[in-house]
C-alpha atoms as a PDB file:
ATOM      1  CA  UNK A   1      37.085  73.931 106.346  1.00  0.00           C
ATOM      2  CA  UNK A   2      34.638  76.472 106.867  1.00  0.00           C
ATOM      3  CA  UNK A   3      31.335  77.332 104.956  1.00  0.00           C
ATOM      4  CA  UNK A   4      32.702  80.539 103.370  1.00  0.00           C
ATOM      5  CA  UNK A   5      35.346  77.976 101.592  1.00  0.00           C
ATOM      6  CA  UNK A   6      32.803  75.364  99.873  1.00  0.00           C
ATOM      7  CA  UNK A   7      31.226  76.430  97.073  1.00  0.00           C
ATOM      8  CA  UNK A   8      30.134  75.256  93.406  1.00  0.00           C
ATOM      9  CA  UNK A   9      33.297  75.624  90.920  1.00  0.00           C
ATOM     10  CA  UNK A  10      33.137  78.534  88.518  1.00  0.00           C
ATOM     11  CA  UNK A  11      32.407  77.228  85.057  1.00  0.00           C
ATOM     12  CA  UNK A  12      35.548  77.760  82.945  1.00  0.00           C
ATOM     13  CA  UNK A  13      37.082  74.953  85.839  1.00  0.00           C
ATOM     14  CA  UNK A  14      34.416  72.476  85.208  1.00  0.00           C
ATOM     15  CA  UNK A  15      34.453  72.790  81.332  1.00  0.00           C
ATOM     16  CA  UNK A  16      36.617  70.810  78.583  1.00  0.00           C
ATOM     17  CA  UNK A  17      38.796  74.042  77.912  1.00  0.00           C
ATOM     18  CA  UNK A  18      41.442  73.468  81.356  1.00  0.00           C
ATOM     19  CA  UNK A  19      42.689  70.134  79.653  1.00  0.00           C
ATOM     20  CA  UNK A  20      42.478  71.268  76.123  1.00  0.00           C
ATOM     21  CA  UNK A  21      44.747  73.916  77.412  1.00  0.00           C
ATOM     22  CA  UNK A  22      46.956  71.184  79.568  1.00  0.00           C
ATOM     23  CA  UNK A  23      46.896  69.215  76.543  1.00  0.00           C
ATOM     24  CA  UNK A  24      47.936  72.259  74.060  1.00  0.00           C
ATOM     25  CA  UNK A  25      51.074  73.068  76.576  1.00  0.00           C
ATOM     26  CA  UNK A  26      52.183  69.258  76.189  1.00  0.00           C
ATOM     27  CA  UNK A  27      51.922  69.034  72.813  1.00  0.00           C
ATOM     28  CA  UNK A  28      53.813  72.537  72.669  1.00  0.00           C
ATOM     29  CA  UNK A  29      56.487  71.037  75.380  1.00  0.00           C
ATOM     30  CA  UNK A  30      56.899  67.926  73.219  1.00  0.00           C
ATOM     31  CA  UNK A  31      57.620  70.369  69.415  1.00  0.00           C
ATOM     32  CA  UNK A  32      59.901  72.528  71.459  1.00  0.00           C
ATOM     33  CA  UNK A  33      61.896  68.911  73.093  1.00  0.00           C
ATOM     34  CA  UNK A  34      62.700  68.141  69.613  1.00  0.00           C
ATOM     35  CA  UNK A  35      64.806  71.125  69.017  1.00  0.00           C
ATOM     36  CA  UNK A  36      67.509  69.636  71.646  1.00  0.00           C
ATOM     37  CA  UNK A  37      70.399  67.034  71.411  1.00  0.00           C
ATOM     38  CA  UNK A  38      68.973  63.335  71.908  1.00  0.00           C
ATOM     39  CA  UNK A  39      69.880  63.101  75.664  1.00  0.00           C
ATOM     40  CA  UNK A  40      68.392  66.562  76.262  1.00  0.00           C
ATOM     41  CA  UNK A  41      65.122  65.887  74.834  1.00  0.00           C
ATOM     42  CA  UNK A  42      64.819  62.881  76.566  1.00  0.00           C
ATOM     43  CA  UNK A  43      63.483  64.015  79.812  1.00  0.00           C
ATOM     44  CA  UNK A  44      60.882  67.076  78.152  1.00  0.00           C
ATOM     45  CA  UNK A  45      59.871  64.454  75.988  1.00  0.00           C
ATOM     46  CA  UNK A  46      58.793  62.178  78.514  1.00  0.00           C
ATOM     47  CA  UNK A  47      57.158  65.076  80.230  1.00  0.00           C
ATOM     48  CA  UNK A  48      54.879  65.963  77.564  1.00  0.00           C
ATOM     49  CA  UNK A  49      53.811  62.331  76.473  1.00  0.00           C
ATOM     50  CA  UNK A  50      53.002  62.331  80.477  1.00  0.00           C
ATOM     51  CA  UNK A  51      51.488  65.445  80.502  1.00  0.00           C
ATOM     52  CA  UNK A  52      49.319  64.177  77.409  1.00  0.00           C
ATOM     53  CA  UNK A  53      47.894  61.594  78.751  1.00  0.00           C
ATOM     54  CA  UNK A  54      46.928  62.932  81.959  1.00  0.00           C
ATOM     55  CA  UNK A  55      44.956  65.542  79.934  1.00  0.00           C
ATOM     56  CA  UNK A  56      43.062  62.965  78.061  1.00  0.00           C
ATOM     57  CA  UNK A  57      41.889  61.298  81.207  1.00  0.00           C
ATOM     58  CA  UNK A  58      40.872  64.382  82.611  1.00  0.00           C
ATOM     59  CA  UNK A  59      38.959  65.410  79.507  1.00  0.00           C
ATOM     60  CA  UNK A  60      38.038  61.796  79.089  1.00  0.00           C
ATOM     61  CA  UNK A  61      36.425  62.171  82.620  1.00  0.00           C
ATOM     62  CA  UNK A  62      34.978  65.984  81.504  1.00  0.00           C
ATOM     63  CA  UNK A  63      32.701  64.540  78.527  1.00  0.00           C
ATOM     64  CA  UNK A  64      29.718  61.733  78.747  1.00  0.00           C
ATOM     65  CA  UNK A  65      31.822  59.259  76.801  1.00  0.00           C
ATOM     66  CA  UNK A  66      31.498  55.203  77.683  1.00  0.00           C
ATOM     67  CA  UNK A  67      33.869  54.441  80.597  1.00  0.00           C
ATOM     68  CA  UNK A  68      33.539  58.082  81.787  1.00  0.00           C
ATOM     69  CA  UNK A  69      32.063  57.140  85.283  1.00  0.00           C
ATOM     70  CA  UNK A  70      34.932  54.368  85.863  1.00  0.00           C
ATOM     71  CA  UNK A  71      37.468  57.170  84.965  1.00  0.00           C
ATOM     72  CA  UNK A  72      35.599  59.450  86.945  1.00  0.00           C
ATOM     73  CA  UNK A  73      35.461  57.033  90.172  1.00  0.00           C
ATOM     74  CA  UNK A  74      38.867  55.181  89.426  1.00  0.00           C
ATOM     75  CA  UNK A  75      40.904  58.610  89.012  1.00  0.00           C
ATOM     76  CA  UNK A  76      38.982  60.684  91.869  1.00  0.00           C
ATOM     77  CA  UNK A  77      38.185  63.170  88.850  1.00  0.00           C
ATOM     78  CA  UNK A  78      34.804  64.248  89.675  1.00  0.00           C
ATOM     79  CA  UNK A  79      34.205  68.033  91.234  1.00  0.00           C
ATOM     80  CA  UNK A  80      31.671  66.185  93.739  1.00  0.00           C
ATOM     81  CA  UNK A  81      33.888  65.044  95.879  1.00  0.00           C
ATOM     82  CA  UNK A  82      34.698  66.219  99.511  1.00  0.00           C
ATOM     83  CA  UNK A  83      37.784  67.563  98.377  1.00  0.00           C
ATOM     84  CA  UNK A  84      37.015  69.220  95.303  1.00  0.00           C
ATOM     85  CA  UNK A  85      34.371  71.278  96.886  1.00  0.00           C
ATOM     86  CA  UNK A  86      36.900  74.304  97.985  1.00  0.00           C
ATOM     87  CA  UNK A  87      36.894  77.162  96.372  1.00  0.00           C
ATOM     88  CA  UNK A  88      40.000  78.777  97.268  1.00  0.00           C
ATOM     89  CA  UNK A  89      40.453  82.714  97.253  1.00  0.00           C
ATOM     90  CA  UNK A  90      42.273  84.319  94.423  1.00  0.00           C
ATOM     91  CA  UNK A  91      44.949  85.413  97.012  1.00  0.00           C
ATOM     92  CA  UNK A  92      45.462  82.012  98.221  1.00  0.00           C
ATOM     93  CA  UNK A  93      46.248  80.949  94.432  1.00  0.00           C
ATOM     94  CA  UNK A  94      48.536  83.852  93.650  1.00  0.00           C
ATOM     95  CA  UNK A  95      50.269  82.659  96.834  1.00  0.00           C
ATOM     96  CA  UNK A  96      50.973  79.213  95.652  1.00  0.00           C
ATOM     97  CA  UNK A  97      52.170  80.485  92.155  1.00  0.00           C
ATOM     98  CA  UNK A  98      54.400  82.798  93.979  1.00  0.00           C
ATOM     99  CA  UNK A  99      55.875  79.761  95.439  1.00  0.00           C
ATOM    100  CA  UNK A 100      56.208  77.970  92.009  1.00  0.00           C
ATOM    101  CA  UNK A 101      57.956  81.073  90.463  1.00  0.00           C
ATOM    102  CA  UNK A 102      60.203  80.951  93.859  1.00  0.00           C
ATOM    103  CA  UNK A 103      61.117  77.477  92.330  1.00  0.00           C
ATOM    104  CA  UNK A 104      61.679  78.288  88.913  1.00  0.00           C
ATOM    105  CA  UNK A 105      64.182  81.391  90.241  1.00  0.00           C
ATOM    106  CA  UNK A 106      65.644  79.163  91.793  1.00  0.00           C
ATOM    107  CA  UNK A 107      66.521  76.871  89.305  1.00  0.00           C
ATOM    108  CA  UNK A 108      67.835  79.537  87.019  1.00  0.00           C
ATOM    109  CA  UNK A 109      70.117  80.890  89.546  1.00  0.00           C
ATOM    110  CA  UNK A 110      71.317  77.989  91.476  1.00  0.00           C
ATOM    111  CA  UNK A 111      70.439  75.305  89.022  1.00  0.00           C
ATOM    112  CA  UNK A 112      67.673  72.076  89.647  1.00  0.00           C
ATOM    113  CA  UNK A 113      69.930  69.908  92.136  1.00  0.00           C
ATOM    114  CA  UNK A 114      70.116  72.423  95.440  1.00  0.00           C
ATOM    115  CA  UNK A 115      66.979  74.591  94.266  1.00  0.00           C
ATOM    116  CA  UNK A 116      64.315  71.801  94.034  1.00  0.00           C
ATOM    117  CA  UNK A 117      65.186  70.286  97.839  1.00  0.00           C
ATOM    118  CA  UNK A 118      65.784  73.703  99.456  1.00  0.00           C
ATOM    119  CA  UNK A 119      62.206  74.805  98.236  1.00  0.00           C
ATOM    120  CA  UNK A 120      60.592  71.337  99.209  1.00  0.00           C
ATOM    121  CA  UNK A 121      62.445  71.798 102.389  1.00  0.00           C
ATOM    122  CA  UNK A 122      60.898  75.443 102.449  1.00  0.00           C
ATOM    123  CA  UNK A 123      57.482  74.580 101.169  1.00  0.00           C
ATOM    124  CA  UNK A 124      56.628  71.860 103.920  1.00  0.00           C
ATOM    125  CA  UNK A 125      58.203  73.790 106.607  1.00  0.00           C
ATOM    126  CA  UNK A 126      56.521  77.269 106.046  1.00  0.00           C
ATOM    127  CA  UNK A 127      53.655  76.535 103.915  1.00  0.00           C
ATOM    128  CA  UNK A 128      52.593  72.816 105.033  1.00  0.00           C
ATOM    129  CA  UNK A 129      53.519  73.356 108.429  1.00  0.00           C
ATOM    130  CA  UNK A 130      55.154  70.429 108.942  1.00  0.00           C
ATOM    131  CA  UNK A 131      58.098  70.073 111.254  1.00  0.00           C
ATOM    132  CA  UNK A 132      61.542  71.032 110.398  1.00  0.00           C
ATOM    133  CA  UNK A 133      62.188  67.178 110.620  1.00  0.00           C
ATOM    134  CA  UNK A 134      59.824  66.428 108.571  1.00  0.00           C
ATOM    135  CA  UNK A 135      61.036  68.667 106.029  1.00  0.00           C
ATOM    136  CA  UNK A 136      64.696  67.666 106.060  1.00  0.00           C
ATOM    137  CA  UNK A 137      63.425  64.087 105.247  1.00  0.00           C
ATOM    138  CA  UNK A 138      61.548  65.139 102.090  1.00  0.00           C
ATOM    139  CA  UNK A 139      64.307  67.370 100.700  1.00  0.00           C
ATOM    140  CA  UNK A 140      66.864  64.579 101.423  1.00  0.00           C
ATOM    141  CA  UNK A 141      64.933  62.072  99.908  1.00  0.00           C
ATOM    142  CA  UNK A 142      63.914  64.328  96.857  1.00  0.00           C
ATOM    143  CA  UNK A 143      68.030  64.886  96.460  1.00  0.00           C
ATOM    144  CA  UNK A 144      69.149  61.418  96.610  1.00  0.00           C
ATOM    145  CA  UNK A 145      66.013  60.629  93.969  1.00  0.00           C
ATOM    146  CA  UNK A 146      67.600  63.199  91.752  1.00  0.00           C
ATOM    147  CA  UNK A 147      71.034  62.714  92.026  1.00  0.00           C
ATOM    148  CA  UNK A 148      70.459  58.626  91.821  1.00  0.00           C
ATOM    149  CA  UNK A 149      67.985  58.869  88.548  1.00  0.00           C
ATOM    150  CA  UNK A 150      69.451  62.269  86.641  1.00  0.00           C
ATOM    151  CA  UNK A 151      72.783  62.150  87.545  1.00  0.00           C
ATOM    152  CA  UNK A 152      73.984  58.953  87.945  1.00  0.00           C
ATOM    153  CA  UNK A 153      71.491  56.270  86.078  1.00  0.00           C
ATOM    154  CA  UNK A 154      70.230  58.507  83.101  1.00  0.00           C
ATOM    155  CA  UNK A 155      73.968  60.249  83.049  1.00  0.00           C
ATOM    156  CA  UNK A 156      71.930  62.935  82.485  1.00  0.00           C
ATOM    157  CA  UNK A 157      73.868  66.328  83.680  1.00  0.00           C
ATOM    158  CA  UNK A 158      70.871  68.350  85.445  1.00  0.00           C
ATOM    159  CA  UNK A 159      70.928  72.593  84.799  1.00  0.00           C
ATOM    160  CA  UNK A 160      73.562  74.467  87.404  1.00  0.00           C
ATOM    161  CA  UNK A 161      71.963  77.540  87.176  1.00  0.00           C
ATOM    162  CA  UNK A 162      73.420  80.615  86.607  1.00  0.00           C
ATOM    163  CA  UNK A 163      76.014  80.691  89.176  1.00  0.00           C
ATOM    164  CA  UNK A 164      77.883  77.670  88.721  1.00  0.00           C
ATOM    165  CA  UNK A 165      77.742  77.183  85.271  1.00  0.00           C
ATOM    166  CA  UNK A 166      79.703  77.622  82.566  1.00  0.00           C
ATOM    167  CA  UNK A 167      79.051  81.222  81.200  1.00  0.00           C
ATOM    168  CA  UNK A 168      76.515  81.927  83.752  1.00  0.00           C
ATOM    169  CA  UNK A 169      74.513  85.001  82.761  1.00  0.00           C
ATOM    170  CA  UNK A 170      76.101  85.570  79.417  1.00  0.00           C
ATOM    171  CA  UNK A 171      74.886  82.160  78.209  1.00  0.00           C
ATOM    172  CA  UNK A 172      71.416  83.544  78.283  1.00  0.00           C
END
């Protein structure tokens, strides 16, 4: 890490406002998960009670309330530490949320099951640098983990995308 890299966070990342906002989206996630079928909203559901509570520990952690140094120290939350103290440049962020919308196209076109492995493979390959090997083993694992919990324990059919499912395009 270089010296150009460390520097203090800007202000709007060390305020309250980042998980009022995180805590706004879940709350917004869980609404919407109510609108589906009771094995659909299932999983968003779960999400957004998840999503919750990590936003409450982080804002817990934010404001001087009692506990807030054990949540601070227990949760690695504070923007002290050796690892919170890069600043990354905004190119380097738009970067990383052009992977995420990679993964998201993905998923709409060839549906969750072959589009989250292919861009974990992808991800720790290019981005992480890690070896192909090493890359292969994540995106197997991260199949078999979806295939064993969605698709086979939960019965829960994951989205085929686009292309293989029933409609495709027109369904949207």
């Amino acid at each position: 890490m270089s010296q150009a890299d460390v520097g203090k966070p800007p202000r709007s990342v060390v305020s309250i406002y980042p998980p009022l906002v995180i805590l706004a989206v879940a709350l917004g996630l869980g609404v919407w998960a109510q609108a589906y079928s009771d094995v659909a909203r299932r999983f968003p559901t779960v999400v957004a009670v998840l999503l919750a509570a990590l936003a409450m520990i982080d804002l817990w952690s934010r404001l001087p309330l009692p506990g807030q140094r054990f949540i601070s120290a227990f949760w690695g939350t504070s923007f002290d530490r050796r690892e919170m103290m890069v600043v990354p440049p905004l190119v380097a962020e738009l970067r990383l949320l052009a992977w995420v919308l990679l993964a998201f196209g993905g998923m709409a076109v060839v549906g969750i099951l072959p589009a989250l492995p292919t861009f974990c493979f992808l991800f720790v390959w290019l981005r992480a640098g890690r070896s192909v090997w090493q890359a292969v083993q994540v995106a197997l694992v991260l199949l078999v983990f979806e295939y064993l919990v969605f698709e086979w324990l939960l019965d829960y059919e994951l989205y085929r995308g686009l292309l293989f499912s029933k409609g495709g395009l027109a369904r949207w």
